[in-house]
C-alpha atoms as a PDB file:
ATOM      1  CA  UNK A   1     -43.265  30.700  -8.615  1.00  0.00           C
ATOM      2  CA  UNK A   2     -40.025  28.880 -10.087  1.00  0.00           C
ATOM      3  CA  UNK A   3     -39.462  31.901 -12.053  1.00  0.00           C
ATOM      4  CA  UNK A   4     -39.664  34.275  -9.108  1.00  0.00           C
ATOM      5  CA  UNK A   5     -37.208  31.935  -7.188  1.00  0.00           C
ATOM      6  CA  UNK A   6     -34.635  31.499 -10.287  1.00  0.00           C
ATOM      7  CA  UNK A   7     -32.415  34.273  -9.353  1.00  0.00           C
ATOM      8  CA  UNK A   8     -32.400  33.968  -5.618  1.00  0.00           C
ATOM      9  CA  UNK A   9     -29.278  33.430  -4.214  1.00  0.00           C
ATOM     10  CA  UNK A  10     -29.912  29.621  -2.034  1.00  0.00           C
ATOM     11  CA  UNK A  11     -27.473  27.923  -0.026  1.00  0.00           C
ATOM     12  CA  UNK A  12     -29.669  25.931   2.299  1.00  0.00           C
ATOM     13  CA  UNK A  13     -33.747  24.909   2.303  1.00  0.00           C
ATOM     14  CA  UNK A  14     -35.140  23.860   5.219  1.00  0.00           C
ATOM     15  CA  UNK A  15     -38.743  22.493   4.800  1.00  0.00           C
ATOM     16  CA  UNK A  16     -41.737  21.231   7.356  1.00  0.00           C
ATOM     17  CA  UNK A  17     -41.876  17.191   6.455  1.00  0.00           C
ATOM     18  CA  UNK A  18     -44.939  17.396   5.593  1.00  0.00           C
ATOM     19  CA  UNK A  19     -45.619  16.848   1.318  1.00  0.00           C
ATOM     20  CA  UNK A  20     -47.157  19.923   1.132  1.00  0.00           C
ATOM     21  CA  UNK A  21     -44.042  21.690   2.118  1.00  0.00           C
ATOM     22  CA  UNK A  22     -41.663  19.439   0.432  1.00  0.00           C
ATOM     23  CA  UNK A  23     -43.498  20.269  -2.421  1.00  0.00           C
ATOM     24  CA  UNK A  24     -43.768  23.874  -2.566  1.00  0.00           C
ATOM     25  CA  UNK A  25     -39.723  23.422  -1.998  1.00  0.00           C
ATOM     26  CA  UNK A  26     -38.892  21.419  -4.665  1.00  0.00           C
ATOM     27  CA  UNK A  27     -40.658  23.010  -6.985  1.00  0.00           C
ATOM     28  CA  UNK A  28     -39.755  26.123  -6.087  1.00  0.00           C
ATOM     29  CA  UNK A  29     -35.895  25.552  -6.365  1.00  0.00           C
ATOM     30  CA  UNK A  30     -36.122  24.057 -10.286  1.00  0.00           C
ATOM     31  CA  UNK A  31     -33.655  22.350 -11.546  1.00  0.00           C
ATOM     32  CA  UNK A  32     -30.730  24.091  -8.870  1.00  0.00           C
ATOM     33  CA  UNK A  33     -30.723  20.320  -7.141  1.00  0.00           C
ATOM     34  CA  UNK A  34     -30.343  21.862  -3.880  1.00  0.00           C
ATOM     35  CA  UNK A  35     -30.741  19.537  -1.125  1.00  0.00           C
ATOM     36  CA  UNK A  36     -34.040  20.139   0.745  1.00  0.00           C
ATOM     37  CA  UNK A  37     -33.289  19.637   4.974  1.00  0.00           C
ATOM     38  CA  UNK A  38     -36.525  17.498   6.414  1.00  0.00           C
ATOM     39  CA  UNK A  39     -36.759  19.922  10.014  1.00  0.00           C
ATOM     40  CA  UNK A  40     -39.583  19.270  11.778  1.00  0.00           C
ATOM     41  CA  UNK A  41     -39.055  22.336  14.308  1.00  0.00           C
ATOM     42  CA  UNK A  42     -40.804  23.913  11.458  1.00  0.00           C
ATOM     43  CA  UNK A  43     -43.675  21.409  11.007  1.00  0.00           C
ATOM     44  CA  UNK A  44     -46.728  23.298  11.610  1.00  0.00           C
ATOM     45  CA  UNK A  45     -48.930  23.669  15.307  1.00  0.00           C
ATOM     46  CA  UNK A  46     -49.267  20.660  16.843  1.00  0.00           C
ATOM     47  CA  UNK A  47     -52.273  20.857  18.188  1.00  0.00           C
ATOM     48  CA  UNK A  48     -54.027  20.996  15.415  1.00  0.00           C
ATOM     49  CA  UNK A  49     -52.511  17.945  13.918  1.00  0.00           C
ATOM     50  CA  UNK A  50     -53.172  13.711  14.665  1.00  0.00           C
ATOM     51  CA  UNK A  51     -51.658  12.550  17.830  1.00  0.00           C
ATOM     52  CA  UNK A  52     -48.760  11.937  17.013  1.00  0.00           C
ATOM     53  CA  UNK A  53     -48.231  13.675  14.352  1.00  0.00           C
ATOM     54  CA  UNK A  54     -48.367  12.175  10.776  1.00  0.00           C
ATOM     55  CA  UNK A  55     -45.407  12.478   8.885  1.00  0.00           C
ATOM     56  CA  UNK A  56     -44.863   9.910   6.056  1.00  0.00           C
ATOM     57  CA  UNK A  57     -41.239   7.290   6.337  1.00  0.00           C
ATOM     58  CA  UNK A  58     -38.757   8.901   5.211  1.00  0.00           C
ATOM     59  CA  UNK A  59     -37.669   6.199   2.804  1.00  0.00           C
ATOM     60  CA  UNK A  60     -41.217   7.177   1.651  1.00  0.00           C
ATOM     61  CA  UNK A  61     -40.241  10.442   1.543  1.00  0.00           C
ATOM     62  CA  UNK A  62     -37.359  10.248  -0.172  1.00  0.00           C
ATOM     63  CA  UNK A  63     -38.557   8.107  -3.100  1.00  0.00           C
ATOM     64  CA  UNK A  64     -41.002  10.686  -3.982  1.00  0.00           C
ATOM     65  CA  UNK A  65     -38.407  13.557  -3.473  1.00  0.00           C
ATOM     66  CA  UNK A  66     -35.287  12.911  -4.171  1.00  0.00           C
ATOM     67  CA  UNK A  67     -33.621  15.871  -3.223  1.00  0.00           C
ATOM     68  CA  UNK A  68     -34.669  15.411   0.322  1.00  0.00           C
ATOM     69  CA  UNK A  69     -31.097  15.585   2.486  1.00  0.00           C
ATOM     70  CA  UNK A  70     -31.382  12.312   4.045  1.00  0.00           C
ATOM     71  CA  UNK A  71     -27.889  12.920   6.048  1.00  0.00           C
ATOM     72  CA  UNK A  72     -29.422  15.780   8.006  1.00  0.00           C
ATOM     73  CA  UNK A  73     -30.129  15.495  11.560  1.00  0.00           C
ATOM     74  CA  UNK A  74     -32.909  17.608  12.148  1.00  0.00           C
ATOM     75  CA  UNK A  75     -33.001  19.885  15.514  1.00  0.00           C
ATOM     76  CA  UNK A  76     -36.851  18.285  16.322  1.00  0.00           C
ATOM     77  CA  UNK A  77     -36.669  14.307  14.600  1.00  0.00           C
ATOM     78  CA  UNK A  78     -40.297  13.612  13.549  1.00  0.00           C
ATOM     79  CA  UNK A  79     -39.208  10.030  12.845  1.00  0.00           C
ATOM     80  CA  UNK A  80     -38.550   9.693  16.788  1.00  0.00           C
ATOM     81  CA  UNK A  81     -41.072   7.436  18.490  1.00  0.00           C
ATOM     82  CA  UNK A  82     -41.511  10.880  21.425  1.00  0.00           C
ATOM     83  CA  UNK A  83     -42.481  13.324  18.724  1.00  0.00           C
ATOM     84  CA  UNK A  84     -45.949  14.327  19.731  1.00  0.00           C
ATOM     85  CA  UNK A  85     -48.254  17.122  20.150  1.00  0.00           C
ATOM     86  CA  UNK A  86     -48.059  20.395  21.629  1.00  0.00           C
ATOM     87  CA  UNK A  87     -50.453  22.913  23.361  1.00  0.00           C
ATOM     88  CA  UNK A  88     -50.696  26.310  23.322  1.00  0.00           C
ATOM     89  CA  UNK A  89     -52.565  27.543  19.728  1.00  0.00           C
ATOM     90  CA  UNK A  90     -50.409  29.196  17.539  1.00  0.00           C
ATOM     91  CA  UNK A  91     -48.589  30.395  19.775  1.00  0.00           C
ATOM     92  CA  UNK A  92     -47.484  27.226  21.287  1.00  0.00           C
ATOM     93  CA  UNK A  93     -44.645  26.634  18.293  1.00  0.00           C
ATOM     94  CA  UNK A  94     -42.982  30.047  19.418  1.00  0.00           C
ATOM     95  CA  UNK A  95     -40.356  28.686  21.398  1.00  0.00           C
ATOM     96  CA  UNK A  96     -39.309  25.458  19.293  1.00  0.00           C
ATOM     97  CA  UNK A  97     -39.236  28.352  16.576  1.00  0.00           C
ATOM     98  CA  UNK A  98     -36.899  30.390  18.133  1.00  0.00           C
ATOM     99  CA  UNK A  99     -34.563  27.376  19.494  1.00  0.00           C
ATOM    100  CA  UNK A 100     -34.426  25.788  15.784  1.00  0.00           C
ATOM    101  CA  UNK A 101     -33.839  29.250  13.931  1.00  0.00           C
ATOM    102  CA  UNK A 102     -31.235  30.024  16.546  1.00  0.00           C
ATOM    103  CA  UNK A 103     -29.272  26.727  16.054  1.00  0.00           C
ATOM    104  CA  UNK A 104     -29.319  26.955  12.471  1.00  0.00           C
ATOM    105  CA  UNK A 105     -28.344  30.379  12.111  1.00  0.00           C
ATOM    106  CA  UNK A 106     -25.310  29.345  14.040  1.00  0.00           C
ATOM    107  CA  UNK A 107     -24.682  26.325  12.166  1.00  0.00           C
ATOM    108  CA  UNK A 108     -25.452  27.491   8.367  1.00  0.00           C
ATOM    109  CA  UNK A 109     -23.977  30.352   6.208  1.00  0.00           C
ATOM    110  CA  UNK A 110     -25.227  31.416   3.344  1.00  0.00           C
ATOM    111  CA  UNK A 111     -29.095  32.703   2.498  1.00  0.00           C
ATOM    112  CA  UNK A 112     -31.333  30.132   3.821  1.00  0.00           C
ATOM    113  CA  UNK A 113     -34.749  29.214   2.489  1.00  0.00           C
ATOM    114  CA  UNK A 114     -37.273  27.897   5.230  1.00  0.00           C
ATOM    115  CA  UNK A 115     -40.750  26.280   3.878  1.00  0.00           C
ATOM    116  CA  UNK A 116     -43.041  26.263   6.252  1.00  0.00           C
ATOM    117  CA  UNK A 117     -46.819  27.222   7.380  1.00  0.00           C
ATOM    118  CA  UNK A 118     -47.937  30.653   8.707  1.00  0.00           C
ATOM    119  CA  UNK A 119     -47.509  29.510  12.842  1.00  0.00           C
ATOM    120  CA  UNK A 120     -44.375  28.610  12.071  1.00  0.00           C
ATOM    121  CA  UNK A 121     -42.913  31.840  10.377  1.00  0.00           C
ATOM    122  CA  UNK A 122     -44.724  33.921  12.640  1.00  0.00           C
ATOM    123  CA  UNK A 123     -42.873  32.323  15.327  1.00  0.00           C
ATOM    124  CA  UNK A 124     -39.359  33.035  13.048  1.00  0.00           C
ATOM    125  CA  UNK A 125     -40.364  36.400  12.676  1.00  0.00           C
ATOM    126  CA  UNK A 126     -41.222  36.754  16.406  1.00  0.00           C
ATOM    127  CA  UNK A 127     -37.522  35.316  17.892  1.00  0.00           C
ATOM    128  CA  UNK A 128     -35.488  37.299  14.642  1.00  0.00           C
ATOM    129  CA  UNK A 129     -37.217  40.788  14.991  1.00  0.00           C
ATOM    130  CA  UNK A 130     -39.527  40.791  18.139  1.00  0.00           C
ATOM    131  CA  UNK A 131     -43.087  40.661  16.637  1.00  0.00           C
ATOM    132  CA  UNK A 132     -45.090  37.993  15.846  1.00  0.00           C
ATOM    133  CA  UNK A 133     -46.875  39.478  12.596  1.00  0.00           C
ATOM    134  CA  UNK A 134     -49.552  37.230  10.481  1.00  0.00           C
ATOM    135  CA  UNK A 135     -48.391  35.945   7.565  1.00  0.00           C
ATOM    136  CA  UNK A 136     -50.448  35.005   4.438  1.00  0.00           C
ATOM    137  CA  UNK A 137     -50.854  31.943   2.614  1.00  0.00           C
ATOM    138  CA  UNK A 138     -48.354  30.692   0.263  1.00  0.00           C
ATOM    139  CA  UNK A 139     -46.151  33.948   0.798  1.00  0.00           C
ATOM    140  CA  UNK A 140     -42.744  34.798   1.210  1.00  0.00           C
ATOM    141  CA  UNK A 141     -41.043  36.938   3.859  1.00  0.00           C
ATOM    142  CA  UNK A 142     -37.359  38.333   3.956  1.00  0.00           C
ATOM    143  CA  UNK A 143     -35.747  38.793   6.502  1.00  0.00           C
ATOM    144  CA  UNK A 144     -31.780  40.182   6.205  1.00  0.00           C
ATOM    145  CA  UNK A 145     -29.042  39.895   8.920  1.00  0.00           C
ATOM    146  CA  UNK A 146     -26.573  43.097   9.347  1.00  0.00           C
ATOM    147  CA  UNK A 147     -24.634  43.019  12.590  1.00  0.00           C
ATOM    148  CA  UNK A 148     -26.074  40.780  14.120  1.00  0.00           C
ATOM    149  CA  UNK A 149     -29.691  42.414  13.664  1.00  0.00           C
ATOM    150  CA  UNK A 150     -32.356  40.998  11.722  1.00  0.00           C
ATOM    151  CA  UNK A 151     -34.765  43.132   9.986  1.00  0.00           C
ATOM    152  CA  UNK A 152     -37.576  42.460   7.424  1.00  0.00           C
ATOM    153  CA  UNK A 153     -36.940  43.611   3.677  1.00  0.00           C
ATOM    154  CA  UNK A 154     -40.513  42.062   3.385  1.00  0.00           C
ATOM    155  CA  UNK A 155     -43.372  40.498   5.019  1.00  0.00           C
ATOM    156  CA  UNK A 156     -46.007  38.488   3.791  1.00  0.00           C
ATOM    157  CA  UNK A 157     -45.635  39.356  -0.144  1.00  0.00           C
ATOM    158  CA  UNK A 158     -47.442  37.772  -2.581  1.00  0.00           C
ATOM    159  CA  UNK A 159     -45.360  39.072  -5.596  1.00  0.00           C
ATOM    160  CA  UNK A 160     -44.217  35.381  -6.569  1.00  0.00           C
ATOM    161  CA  UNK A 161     -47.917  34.222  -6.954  1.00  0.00           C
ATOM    162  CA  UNK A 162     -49.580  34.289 -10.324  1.00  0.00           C
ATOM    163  CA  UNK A 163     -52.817  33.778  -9.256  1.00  0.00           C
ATOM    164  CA  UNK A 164     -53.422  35.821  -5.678  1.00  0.00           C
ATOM    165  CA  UNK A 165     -57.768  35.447  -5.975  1.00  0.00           C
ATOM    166  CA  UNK A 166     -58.020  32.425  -3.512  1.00  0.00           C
ATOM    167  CA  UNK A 167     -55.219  33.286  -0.924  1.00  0.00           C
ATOM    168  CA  UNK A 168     -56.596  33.414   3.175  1.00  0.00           C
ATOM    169  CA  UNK A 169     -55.713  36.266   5.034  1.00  0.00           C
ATOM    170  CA  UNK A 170     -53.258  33.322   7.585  1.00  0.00           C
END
């Protein structure tokens, strides 16, 4: 997967706080040192998660993964005592989807790297190009901005992976 990643162009990561995520991030970005942005707009459904949801300290956090941006003020705070679940299935995460990706579109330049789980980019893909398509596990979608309209270069690929036998359809 590093490999894959090494020539991608990265100005900002956003990840789910969740280890898993942080992770797949930081190994995925190598040695680059690129500071990893804890978001939980992007953590994955609620519902299906401990009330509230667990997310480690983030002193923990951040011993364990250093590269974890500890100055960023994330759009949904999973450290706030309110953070709790949400109904809805899958579909429930659309619209805290669509109001984080907004905000940081507007806020960031630069290609932007968001680690997540398949809700969550579903509901990315839904608010950039209008359809909420399923997403494999542990893949990568692109999706490219050109006047102000967002299409997909790809969806769902694989490619990175070098082992693609044990990977569930969502």
């Amino acid at each position: 997967m590093e490999q894959w990643f090494a020539d991608k162009e990265v100005a900002h990561i956003f990840v789910s706080p969740f280890d898993r995520t942080i992770q797949t991030a930081n190994y995925m970005i190598g040695d680059r040192k690129i500071p990893m942005k804890p978001e939980a707009a992007f953590i994955e459904v609620l519902y299906l998660c401990e009330d509230p949801p667990g997310v480690r300290p983030k002193k923990d956090l951040v011993k364990d993964f250093p590269l974890l941006d500890v100055n960023y003020k994330p759009i949904i705070d999973p450290w706030n005592p309110s953070f709790k679940h949400e109904i809805g299935g899958d579909d429930g995460c659309f619209d805290r989807c669509r109001t984080a990706i907004k905000k940081i579109l507007e806020e960031y330049e630069g290609n932007i790297v968001i680690v997540s789980h398949a809700a969550i980019i579903r509901g990315i893909l839904k608010a950039l190009i209008g359809r909420a398509t399923y997403v494999g596990q542990a893949t990568v979608s692109i999706i490219v901005e050109e006047n102000n309209k967002y299409s997909p270069v790809v969806i769902s690929s694989a490619e990175h992976l070098s082992d693609k036998s044990n990977l569930r359809p969502y």
